[in-house]
Protein backbone atom coordinates (compact mmCIF):
# COMPACT_ATOMS: atom_id res chain seq x y z
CA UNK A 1 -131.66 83.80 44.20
CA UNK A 2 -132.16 80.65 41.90
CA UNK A 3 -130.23 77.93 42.29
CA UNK A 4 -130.26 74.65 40.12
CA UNK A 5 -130.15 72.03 42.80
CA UNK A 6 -131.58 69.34 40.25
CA UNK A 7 -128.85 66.77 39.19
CA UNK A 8 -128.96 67.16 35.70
CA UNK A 9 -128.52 63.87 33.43
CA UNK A 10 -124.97 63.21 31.56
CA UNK A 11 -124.51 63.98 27.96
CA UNK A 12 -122.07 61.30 26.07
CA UNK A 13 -121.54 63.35 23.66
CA UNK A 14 -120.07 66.11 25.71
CA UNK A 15 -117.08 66.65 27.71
CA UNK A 16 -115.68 62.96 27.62
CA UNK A 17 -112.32 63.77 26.26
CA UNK A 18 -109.32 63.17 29.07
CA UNK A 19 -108.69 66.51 28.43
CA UNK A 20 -111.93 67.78 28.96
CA UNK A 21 -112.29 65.82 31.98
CA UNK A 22 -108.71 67.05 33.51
CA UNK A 23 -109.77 70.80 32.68
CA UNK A 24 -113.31 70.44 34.77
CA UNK A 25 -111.89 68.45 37.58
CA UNK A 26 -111.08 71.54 39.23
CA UNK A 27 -114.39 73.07 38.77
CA UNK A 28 -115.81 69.74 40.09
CA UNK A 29 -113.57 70.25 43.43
CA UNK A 30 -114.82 73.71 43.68
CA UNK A 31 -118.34 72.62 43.42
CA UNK A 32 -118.17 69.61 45.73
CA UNK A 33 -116.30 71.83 48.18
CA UNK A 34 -119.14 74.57 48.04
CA UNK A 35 -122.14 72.27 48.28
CA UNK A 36 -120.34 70.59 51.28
CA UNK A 37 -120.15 74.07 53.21
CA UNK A 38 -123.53 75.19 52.31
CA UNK A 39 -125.07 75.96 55.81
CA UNK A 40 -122.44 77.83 56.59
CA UNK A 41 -122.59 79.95 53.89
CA UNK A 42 -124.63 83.31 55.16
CA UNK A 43 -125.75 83.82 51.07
CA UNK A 44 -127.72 80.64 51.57
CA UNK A 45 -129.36 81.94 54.97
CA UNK A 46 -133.03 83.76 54.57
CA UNK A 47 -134.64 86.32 56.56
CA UNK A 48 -138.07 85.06 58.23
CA UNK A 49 -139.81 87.84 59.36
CA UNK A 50 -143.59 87.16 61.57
CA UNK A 51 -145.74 90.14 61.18
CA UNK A 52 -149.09 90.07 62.74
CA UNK A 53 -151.69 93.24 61.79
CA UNK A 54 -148.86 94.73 59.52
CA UNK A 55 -146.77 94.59 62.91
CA UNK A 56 -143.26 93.26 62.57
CA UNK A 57 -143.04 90.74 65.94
CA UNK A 58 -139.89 89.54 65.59
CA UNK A 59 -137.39 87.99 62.84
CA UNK A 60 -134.77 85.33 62.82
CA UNK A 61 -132.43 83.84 59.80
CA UNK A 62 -133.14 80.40 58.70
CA UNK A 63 -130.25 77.89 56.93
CA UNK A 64 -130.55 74.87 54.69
CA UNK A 65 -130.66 71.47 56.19
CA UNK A 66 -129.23 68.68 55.54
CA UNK A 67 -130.79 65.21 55.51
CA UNK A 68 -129.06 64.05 58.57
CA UNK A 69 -130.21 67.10 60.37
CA UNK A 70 -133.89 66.25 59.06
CA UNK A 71 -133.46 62.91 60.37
CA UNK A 72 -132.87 64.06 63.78
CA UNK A 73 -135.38 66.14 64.00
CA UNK A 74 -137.85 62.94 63.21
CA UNK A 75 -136.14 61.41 65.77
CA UNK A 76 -136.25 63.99 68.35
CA UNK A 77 -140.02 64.31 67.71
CA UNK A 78 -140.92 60.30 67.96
CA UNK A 79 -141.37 57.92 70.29
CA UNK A 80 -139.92 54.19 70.16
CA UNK A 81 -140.78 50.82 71.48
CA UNK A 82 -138.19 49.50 74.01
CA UNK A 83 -135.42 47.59 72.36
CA UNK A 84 -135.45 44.12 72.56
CA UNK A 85 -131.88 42.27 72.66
CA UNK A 86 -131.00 42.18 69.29
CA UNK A 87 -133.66 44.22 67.69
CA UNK A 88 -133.80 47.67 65.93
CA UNK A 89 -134.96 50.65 67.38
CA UNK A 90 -138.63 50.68 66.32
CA UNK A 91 -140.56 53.88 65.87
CA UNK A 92 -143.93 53.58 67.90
CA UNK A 93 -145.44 57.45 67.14
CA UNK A 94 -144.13 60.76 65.37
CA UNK A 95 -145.65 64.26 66.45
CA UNK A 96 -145.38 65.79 63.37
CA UNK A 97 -146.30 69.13 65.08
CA UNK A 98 -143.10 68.63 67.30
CA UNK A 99 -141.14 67.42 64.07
CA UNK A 100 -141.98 70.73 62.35
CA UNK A 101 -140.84 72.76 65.57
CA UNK A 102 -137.59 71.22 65.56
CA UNK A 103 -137.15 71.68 61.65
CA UNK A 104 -137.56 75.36 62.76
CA UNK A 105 -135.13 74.95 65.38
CA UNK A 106 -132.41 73.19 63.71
CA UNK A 107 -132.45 75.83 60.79
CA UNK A 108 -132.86 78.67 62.62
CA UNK A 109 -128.81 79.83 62.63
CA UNK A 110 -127.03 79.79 65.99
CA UNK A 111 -126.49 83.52 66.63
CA UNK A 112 -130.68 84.11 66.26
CA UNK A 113 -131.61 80.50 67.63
CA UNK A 114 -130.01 82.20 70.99
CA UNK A 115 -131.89 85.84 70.58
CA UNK A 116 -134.98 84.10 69.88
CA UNK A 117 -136.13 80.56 70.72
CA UNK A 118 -133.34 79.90 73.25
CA UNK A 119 -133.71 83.69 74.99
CA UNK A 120 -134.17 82.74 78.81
CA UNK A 121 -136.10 85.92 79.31
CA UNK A 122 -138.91 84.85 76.96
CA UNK A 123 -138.76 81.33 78.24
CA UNK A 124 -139.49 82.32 81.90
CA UNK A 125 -141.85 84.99 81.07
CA UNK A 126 -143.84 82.22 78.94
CA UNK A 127 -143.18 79.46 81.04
CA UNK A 128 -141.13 77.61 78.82
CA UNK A 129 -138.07 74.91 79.12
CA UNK A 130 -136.73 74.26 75.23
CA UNK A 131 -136.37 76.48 72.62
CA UNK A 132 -138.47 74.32 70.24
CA UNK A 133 -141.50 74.71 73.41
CA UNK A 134 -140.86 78.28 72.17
CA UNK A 135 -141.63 77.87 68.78
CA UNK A 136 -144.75 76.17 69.41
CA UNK A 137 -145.99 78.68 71.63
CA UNK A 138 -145.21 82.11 69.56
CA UNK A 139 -145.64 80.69 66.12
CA UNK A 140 -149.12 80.27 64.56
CA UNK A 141 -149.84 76.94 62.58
CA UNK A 142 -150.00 78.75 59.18
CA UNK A 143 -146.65 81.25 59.98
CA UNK A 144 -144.88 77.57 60.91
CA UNK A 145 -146.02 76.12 57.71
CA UNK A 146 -144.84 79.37 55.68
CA UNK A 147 -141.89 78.97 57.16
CA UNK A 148 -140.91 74.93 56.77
CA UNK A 149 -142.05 75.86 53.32
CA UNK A 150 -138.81 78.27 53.06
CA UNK A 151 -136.66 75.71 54.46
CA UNK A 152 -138.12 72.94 52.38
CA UNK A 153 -136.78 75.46 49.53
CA UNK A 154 -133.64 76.59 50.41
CA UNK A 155 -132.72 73.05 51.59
CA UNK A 156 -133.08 71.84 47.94
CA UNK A 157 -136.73 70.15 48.10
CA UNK A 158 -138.28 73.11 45.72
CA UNK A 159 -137.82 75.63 43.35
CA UNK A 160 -138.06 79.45 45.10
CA UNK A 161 -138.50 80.89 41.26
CA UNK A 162 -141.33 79.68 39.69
CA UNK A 163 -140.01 76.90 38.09
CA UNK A 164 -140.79 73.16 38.07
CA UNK A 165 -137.93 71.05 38.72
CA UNK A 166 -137.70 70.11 35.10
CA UNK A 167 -137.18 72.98 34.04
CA UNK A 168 -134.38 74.04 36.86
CA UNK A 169 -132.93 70.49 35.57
CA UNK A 170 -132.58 71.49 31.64
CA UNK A 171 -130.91 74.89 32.85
């Protein structure tokens, strides 16, 4: 699945007729529309499967992110200093190690989020509270880093083909 999620630079020379403009406008729509529903699109969702000794543990679907999403995730995963009257909130301490939990947690999608991290059965038996506790205990560091690396992809920070994002941008 490649997908060019470069912005690609304008061309003067092409396509800057009214006409040309008024017969791409509904494209454009189309396009905007798309983009905006992208998480809930099930195409854009990948399969994350954890194998350890060739044994398949479990598997759960993972969605792209959005930037507002990633932002809560820093926030859930910091601390802050108390506010003062009239100050900003002011970040004290980040555990990126939480951080990346909750980047697991906020893409995994809903239905598997409940089967897996948020399954009460596994909690209790592991003495657990929060699905994103359950991600830090079942998940190794190196299967957690394979699979932010996924959602770094799929959420438009990388190129899942081989290419450098030059080259997705002249496509």
């Amino acid at each position: 699945m490649s997908k060019n999620t470069m912005p690609e630079t304008f061309d003067e020379n092409i396509g800057n007729t009214k006409e040309d403009i008024l017969m791409n406008e509904s494209d454009i729509l189309r396009g905007l529309i798309e983009a905006g529903r992208e998480k809930e699109n099930e195409n854009a969702y990948e399969k994350i499967q954890i194998r350890r000794g060739g044994v398949l543990k479990f598997e759960f679907r993972i969605r792209p992110l959005s930037e507002d999403e990633t932002n809560a995730c820093l926030d859930h995963a910091s601390k802050f200093a108390p506010r003062r009257k009239g100050q900003p909130k002011r970040k004290i301490e980040t555990d990126s190690a939480k951080f990346r939990s909750w980047l697991i947690y906020t893409a995994t999608v809903d239905e598997d989020r409940k089967k897996t991290w948020d399954n009460k059965q596994a909690q209790e038996a592991l003495d657990i509270l929060h699905g994103v506790d359950m991600i830090d205990a079942v998940l190794l560091a190196g299967e957690k880093d394979a699979v932010i690396s996924r959602i770094d992809e799929i959420s438009g920070y990388g190129s899942d083909d081989g290419e450098t994002p030059d080259d997705t941008a002249k496509n």
